[in-house]
N, C-alpha and C. Protein backbone atom coordinates (compact mmCIF):
# COMPACT_ATOMS: atom_id res chain seq x y z
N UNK A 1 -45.49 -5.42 0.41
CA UNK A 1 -44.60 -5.23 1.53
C UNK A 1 -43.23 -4.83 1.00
N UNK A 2 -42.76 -3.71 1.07
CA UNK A 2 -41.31 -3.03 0.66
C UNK A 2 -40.52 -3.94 1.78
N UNK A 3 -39.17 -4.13 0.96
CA UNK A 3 -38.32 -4.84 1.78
C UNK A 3 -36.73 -3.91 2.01
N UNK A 4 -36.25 -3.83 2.75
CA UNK A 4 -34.92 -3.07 3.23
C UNK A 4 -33.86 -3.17 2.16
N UNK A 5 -33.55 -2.52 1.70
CA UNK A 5 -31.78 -2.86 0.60
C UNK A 5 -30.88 -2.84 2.26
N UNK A 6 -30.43 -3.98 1.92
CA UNK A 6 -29.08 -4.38 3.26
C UNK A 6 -27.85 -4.29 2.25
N UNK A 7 -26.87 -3.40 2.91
CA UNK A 7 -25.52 -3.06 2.57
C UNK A 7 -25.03 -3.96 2.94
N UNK A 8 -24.27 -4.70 2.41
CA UNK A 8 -23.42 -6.20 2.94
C UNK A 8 -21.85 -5.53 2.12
N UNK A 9 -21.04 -6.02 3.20
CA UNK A 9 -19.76 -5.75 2.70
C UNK A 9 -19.08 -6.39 1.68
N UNK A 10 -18.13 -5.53 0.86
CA UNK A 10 -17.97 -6.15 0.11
C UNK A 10 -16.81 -7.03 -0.03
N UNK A 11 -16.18 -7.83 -0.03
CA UNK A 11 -14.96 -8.64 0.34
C UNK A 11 -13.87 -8.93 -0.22
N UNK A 12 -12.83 -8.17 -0.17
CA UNK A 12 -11.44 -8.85 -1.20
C UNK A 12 -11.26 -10.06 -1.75
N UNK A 13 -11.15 -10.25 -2.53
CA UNK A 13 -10.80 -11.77 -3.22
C UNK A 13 -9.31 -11.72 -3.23
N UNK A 14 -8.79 -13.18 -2.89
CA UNK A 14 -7.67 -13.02 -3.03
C UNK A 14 -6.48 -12.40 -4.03
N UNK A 15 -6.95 -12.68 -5.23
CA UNK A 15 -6.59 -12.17 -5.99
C UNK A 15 -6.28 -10.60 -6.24
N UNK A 16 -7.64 -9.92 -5.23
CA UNK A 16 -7.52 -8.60 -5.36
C UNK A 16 -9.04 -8.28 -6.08
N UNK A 17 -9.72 -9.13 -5.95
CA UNK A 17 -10.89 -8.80 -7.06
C UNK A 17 -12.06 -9.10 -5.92
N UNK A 18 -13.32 -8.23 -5.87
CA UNK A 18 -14.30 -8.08 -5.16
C UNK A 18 -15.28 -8.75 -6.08
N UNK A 19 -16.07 -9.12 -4.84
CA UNK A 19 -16.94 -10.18 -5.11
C UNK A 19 -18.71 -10.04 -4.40
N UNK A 20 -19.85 -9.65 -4.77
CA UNK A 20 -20.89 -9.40 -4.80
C UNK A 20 -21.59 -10.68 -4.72
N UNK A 21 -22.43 -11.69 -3.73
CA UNK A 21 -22.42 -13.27 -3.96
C UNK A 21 -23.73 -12.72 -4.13
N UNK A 22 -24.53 -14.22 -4.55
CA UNK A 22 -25.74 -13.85 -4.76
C UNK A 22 -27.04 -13.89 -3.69
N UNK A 23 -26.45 -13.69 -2.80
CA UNK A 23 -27.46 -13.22 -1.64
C UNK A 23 -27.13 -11.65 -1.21
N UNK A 24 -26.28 -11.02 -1.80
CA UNK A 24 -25.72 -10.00 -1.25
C UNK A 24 -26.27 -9.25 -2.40
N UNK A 25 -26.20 -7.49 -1.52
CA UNK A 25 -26.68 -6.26 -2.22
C UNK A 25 -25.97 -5.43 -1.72
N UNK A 26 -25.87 -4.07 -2.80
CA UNK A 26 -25.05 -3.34 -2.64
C UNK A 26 -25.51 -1.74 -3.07
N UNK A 27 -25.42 -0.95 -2.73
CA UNK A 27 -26.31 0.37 -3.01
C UNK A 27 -25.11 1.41 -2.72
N UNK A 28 -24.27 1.97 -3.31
CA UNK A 28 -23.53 3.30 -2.85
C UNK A 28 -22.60 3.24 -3.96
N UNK A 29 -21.69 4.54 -3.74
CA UNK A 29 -20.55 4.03 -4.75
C UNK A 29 -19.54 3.31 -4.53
N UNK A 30 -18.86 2.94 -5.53
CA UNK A 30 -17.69 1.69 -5.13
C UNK A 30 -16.84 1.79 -6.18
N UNK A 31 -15.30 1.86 -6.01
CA UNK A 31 -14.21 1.63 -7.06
C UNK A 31 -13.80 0.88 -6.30
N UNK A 32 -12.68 0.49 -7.80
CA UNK A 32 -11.20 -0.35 -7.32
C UNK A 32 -11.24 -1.10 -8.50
N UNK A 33 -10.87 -2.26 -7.94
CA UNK A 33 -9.51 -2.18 -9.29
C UNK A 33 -11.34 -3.76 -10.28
N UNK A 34 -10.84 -5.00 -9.78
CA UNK A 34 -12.18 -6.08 -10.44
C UNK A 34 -13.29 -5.99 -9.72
N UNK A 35 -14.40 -5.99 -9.78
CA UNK A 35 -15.40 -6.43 -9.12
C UNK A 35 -16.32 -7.56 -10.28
N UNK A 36 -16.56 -8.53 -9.50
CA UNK A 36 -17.63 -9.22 -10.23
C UNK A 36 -19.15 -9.38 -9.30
N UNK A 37 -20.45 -9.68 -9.80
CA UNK A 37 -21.95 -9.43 -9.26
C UNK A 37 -22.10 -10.24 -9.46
N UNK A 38 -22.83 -11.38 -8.81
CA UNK A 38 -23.86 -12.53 -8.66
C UNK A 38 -25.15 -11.89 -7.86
N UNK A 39 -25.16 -10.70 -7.30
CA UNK A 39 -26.41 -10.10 -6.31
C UNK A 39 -26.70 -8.98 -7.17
N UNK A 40 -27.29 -8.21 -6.12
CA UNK A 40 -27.55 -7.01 -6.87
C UNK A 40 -26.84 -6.03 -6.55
N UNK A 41 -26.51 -5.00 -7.31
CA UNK A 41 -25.75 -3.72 -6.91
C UNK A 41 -26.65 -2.92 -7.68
N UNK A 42 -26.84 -1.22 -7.09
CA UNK A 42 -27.44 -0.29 -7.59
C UNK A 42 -26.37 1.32 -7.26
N UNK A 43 -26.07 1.54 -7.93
CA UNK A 43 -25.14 3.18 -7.52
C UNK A 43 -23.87 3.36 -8.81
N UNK A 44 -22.99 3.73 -8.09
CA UNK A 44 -21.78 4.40 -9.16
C UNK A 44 -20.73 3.43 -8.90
N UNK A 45 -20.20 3.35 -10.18
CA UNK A 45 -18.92 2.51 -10.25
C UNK A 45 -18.13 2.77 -10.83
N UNK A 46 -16.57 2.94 -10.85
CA UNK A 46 -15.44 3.49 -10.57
C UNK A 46 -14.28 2.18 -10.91
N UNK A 47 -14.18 1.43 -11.98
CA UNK A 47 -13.32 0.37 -11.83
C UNK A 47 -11.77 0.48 -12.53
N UNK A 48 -11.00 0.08 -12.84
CA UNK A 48 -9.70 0.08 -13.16
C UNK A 48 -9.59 -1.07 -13.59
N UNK A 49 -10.28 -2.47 -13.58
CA UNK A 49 -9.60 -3.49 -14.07
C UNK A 49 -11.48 -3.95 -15.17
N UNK A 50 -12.29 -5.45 -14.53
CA UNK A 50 -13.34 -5.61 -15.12
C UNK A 50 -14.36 -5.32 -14.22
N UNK A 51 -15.40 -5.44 -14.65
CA UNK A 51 -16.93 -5.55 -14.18
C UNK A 51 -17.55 -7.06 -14.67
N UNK A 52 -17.74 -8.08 -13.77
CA UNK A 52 -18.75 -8.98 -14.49
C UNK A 52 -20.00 -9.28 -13.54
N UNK A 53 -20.97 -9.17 -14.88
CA UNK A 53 -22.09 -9.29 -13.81
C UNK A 53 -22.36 -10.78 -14.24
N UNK A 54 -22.54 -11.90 -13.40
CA UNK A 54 -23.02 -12.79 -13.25
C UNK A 54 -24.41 -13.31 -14.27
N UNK A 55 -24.81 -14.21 -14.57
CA UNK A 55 -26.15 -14.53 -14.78
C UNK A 55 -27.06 -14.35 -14.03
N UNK A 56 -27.14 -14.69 -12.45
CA UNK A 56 -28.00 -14.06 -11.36
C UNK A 56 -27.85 -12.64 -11.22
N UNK A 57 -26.95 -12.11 -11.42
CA UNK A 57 -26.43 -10.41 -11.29
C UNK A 57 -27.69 -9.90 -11.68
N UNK A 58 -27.60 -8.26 -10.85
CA UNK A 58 -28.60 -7.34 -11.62
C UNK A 58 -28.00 -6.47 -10.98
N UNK A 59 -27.50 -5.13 -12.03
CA UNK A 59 -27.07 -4.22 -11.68
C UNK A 59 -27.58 -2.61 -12.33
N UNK A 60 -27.63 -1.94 -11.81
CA UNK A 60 -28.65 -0.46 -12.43
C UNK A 60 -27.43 -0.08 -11.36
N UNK A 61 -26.87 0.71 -12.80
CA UNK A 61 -25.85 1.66 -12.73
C UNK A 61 -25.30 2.58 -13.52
N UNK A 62 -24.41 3.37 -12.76
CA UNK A 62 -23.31 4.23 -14.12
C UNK A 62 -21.97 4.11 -13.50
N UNK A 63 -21.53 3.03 -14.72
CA UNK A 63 -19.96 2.30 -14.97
C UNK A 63 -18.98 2.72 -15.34
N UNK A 64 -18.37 2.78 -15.04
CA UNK A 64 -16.93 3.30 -15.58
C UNK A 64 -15.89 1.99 -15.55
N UNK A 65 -15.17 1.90 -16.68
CA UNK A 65 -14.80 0.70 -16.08
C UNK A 65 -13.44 0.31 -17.37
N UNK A 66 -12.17 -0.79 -16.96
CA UNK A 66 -11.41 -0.80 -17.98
C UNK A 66 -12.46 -2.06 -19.04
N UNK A 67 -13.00 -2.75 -18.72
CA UNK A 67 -13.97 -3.80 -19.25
C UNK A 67 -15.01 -4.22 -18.76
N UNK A 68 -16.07 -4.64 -19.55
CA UNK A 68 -17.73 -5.27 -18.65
C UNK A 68 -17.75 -6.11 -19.77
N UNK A 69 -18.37 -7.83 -18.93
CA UNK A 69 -18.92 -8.44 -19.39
C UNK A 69 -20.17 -8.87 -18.64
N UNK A 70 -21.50 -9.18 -19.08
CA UNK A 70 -22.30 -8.91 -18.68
C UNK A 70 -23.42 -10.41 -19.52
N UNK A 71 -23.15 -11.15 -18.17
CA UNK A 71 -24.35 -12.74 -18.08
C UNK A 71 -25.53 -12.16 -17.59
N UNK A 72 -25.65 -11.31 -17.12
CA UNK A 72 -27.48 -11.35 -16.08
C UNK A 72 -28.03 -9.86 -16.77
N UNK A 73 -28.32 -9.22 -15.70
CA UNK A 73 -29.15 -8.02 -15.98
C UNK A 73 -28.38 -7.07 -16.14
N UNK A 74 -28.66 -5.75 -16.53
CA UNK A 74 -28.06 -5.08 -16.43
C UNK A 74 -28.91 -3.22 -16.85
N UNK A 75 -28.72 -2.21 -16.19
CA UNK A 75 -29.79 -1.12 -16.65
C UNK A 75 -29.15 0.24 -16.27
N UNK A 76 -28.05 1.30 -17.11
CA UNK A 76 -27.73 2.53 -16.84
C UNK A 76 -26.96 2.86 -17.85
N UNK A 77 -25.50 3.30 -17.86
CA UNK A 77 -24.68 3.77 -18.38
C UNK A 77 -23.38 3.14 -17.83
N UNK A 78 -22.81 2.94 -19.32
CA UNK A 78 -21.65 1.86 -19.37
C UNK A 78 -20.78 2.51 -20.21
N UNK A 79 -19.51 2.85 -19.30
CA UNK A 79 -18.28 2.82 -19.93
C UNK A 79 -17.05 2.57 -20.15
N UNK A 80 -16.73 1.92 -21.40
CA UNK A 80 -15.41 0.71 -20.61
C UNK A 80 -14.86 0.58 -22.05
N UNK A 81 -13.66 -0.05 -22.13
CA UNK A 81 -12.71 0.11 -23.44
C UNK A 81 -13.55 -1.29 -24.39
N UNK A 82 -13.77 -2.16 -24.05
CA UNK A 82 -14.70 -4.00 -24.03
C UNK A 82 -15.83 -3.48 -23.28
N UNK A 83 -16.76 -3.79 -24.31
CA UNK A 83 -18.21 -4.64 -23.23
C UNK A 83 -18.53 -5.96 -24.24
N UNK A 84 -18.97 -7.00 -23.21
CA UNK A 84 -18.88 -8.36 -24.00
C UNK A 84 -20.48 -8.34 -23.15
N UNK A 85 -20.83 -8.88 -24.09
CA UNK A 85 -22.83 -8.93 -23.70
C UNK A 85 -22.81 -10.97 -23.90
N UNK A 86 -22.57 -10.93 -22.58
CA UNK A 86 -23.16 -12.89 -22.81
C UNK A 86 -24.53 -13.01 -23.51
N UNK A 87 -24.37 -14.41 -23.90
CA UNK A 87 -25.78 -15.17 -24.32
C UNK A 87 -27.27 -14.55 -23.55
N UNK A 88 -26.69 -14.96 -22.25
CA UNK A 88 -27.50 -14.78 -21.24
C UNK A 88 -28.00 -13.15 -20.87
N UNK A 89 -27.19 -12.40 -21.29
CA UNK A 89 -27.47 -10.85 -20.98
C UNK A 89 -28.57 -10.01 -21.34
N UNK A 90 -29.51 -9.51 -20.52
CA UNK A 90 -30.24 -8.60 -21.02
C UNK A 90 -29.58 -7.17 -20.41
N UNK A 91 -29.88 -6.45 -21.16
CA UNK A 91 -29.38 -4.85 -20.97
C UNK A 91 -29.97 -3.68 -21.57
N UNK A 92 -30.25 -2.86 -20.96
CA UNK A 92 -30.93 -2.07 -21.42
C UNK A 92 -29.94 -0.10 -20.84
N UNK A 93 -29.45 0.47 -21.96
CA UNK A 93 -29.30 1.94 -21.26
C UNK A 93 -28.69 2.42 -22.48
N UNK A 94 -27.09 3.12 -21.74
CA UNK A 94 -26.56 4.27 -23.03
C UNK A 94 -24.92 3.22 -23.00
N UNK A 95 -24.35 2.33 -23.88
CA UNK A 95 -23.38 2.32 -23.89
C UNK A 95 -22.11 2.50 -25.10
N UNK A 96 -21.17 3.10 -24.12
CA UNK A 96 -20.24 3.50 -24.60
C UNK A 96 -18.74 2.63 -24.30
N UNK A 97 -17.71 2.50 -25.91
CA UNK A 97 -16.79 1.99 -25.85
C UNK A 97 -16.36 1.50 -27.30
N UNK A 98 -15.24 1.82 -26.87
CA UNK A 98 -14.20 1.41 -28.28
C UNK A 98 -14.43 0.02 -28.99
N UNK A 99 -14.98 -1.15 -28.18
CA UNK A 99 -15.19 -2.42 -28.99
C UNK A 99 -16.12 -3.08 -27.86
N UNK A 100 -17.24 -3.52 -29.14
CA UNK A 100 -18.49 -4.29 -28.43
C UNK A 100 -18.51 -5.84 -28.80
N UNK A 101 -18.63 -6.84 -27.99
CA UNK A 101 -18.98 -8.09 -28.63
C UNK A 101 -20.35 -8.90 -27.88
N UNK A 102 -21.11 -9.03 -28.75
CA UNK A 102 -21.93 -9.61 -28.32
C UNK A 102 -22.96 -10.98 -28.80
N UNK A 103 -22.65 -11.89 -28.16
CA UNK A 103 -23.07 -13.68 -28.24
C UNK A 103 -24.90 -13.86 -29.08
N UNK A 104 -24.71 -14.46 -29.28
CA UNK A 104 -26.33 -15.02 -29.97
C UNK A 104 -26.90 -15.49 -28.71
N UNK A 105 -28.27 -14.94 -28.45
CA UNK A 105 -29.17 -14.58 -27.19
C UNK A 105 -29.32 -13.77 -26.57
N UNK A 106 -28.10 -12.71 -26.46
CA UNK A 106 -28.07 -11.23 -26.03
C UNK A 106 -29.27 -10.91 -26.33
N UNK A 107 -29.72 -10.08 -25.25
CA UNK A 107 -30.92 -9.10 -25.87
C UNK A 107 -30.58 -7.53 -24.67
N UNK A 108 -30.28 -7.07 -25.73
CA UNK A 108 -29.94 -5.36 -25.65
C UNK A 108 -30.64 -4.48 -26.10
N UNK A 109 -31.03 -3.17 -25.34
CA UNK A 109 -31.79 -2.03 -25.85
C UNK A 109 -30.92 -0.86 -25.16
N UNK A 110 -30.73 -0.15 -26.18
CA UNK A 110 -30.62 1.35 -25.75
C UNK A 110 -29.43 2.14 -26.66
N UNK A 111 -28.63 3.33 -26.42
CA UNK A 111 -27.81 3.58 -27.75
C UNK A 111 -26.44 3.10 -27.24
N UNK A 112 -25.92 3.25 -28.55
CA UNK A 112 -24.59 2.67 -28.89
C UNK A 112 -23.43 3.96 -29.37
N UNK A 113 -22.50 4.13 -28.56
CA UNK A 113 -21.56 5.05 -28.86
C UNK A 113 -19.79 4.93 -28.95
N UNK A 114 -19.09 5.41 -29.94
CA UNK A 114 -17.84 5.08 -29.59
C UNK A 114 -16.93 5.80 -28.59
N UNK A 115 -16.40 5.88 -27.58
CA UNK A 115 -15.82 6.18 -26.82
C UNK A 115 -14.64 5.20 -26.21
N UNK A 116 -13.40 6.13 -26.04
CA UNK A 116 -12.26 5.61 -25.46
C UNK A 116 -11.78 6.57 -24.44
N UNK A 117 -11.03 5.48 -23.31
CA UNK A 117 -10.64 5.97 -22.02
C UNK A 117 -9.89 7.35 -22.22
N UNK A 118 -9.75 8.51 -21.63
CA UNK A 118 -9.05 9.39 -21.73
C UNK A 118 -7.59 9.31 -21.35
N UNK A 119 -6.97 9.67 -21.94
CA UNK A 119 -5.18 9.16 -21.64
C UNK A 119 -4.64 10.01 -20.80
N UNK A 120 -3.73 9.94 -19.68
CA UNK A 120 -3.04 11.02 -18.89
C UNK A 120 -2.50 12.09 -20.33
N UNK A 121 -2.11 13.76 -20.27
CA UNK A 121 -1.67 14.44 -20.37
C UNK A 121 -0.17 13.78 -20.65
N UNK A 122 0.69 14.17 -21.65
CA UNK A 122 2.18 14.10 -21.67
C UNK A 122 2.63 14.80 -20.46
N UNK A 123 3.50 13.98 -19.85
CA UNK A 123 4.17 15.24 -19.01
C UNK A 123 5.02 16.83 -19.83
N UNK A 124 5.28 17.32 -19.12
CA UNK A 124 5.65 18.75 -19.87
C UNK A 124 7.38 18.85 -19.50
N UNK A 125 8.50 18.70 -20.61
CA UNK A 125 9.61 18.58 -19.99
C UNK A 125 10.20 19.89 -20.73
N UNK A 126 10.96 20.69 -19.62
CA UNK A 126 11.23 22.20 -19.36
C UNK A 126 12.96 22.04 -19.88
N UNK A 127 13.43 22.14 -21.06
CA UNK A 127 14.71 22.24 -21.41
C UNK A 127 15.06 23.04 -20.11
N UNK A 128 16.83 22.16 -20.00
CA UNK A 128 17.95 23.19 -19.08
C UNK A 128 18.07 24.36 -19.31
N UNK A 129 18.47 25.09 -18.01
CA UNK A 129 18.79 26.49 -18.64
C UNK A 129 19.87 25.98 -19.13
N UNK A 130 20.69 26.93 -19.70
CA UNK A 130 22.00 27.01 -20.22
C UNK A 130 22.78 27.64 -19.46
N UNK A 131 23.96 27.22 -19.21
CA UNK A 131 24.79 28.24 -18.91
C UNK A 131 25.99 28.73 -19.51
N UNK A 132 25.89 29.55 -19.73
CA UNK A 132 27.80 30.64 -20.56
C UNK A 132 28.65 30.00 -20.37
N UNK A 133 29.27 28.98 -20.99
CA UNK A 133 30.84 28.79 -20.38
C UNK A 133 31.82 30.02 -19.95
N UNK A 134 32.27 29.93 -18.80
CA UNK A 134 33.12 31.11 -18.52
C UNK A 134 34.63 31.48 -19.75
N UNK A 135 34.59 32.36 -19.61
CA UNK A 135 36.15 32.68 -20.65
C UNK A 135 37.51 32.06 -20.05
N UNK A 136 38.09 31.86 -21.12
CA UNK A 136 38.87 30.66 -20.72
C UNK A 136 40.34 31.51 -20.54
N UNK A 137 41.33 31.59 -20.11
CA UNK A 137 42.37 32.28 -19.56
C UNK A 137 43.37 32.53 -20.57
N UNK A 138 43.90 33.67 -20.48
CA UNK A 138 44.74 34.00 -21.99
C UNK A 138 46.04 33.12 -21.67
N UNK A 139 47.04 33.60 -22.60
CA UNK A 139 47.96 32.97 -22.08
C UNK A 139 48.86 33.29 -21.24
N UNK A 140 49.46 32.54 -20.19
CA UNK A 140 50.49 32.62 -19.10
C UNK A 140 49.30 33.41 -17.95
N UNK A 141 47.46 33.16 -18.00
CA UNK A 141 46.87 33.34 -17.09
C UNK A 141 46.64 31.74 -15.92
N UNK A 142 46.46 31.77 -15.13
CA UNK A 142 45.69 30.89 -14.51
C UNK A 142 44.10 31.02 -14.22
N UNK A 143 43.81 30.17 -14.46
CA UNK A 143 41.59 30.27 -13.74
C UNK A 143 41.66 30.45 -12.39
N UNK A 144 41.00 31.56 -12.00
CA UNK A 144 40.84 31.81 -10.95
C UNK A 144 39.15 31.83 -10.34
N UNK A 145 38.81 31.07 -9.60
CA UNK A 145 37.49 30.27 -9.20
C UNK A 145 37.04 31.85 -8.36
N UNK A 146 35.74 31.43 -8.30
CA UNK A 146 34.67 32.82 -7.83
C UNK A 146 34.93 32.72 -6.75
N UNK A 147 35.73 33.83 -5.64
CA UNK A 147 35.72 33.72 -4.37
C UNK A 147 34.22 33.37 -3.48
N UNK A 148 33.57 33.18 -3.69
CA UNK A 148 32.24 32.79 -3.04
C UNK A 148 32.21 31.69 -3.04
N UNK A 149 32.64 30.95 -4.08
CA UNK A 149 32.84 28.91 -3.87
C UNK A 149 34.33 28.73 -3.27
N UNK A 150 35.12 29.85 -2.68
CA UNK A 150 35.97 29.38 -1.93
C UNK A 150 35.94 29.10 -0.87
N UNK A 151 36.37 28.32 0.11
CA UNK A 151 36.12 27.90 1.21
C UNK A 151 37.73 27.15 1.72
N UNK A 152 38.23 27.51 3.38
CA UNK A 152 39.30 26.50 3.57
C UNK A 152 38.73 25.25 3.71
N UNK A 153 39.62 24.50 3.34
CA UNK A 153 39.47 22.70 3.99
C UNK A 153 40.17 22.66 4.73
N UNK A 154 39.37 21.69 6.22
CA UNK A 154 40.24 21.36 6.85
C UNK A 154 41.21 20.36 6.88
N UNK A 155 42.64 20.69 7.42
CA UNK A 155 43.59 19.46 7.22
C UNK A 155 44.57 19.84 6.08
N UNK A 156 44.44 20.76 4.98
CA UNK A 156 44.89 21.31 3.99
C UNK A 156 45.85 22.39 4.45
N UNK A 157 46.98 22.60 3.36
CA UNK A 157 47.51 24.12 4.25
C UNK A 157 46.84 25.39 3.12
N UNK A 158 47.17 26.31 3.59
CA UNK A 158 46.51 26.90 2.76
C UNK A 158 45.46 28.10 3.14
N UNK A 159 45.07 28.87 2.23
CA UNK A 159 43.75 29.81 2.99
C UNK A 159 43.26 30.51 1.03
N UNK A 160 41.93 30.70 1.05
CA UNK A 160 41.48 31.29 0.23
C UNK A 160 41.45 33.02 0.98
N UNK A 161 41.76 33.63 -0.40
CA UNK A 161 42.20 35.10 -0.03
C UNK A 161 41.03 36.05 -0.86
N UNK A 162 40.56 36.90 -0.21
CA UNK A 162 39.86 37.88 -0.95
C UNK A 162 39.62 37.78 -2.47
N UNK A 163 39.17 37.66 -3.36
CA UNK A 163 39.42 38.17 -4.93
C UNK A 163 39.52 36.49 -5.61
N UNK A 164 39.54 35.49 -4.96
CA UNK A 164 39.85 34.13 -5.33
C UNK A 164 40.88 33.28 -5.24
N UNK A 165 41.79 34.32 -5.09
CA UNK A 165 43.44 33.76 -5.07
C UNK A 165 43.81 32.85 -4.19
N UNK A 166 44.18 32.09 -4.35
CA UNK A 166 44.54 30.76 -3.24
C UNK A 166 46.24 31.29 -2.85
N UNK A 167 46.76 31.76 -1.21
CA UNK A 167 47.68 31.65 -1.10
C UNK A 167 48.33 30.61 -0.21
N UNK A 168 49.09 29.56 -0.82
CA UNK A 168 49.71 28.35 -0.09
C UNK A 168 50.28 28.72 1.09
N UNK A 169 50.27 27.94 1.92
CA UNK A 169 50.41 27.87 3.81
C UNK A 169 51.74 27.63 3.75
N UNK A 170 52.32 27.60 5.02
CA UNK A 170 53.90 27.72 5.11
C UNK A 170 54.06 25.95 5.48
């Protein structure tokens, strides 16, 4: 008798960390930041913080993840900066990651690869333009500003004149 996979929601922990109980199942993809499994989950995963699968856990997947530690079952592709294989862990697939630790009772099958998270791109920073200092006024000249940044103020006496020249108000 085949039995239904029931999608049960999955529930914020206060903390911020999702939680899989062990009556619960889960089939689709799913990120965010912790999730831990006591049920079953089967699909894609997408994490930013850990993955733990429980001792009751059983999960058949492909992980992505900042860490997995792994008490129960476990069967796909794993990738994470840490995977810690409990006592209790069986596992079987392709995993990948910069540092493995794993307890006396582990029992693991499948390959072993080094891989680390990919790092954002440097940002790209575009030196100033430059600009010419303007020539500086001989002597017995005054600087005379680009008539285009002249403008009257109001309340001032005064008027900007053609060519830059400022002629004072009566």
């Amino acid at each position: 008798m085949a039995s239904a996979v029931r999608n049960v929601p999955v529930p914020a922990e206060p903390e911020g960390q999702a939680r899989i109980g062990e009556e619960g199942e889960f089939v689709g993809k799913f990120s965010g930041g912790d999730l831990t499994v006591n049920g079953r989950l089967e699909g894609d995963l997408k994490l930013t913080g850990w993955l733990r699968v429980g001792r009751n856990g059983r999960v058949s997947a492909k992980v992505q993840a900042g860490s997995v530690e792994i008490n129960g079952q476990f069967e796909g592709e794993l990738r994470a900066s840490l995977i810690v294989f409990g006592e209790s862990a069986r596992a079987q697939g392709a995993f990948l990651s910069a540092r493995i630790q794993m307890k006396e009772g582990a029992r693991v099958d499948g390959s072993f690869d080094r891989w680390e998270e990919p790092k954002p791109p440097a940002p790209v920073i575009k030196p100033a333009a430059s600009v010419a200092p303007a020539a500086a006024p001989g002597p017995g000249q005054v600087a005379k500003p680009a008539a285009a940044s002249m403008a009257p103020v109001p309340g001032k006496v005064g008027s900007a004149a053609p060519g830059g020249e400022v002629k004072p108000g009566a």
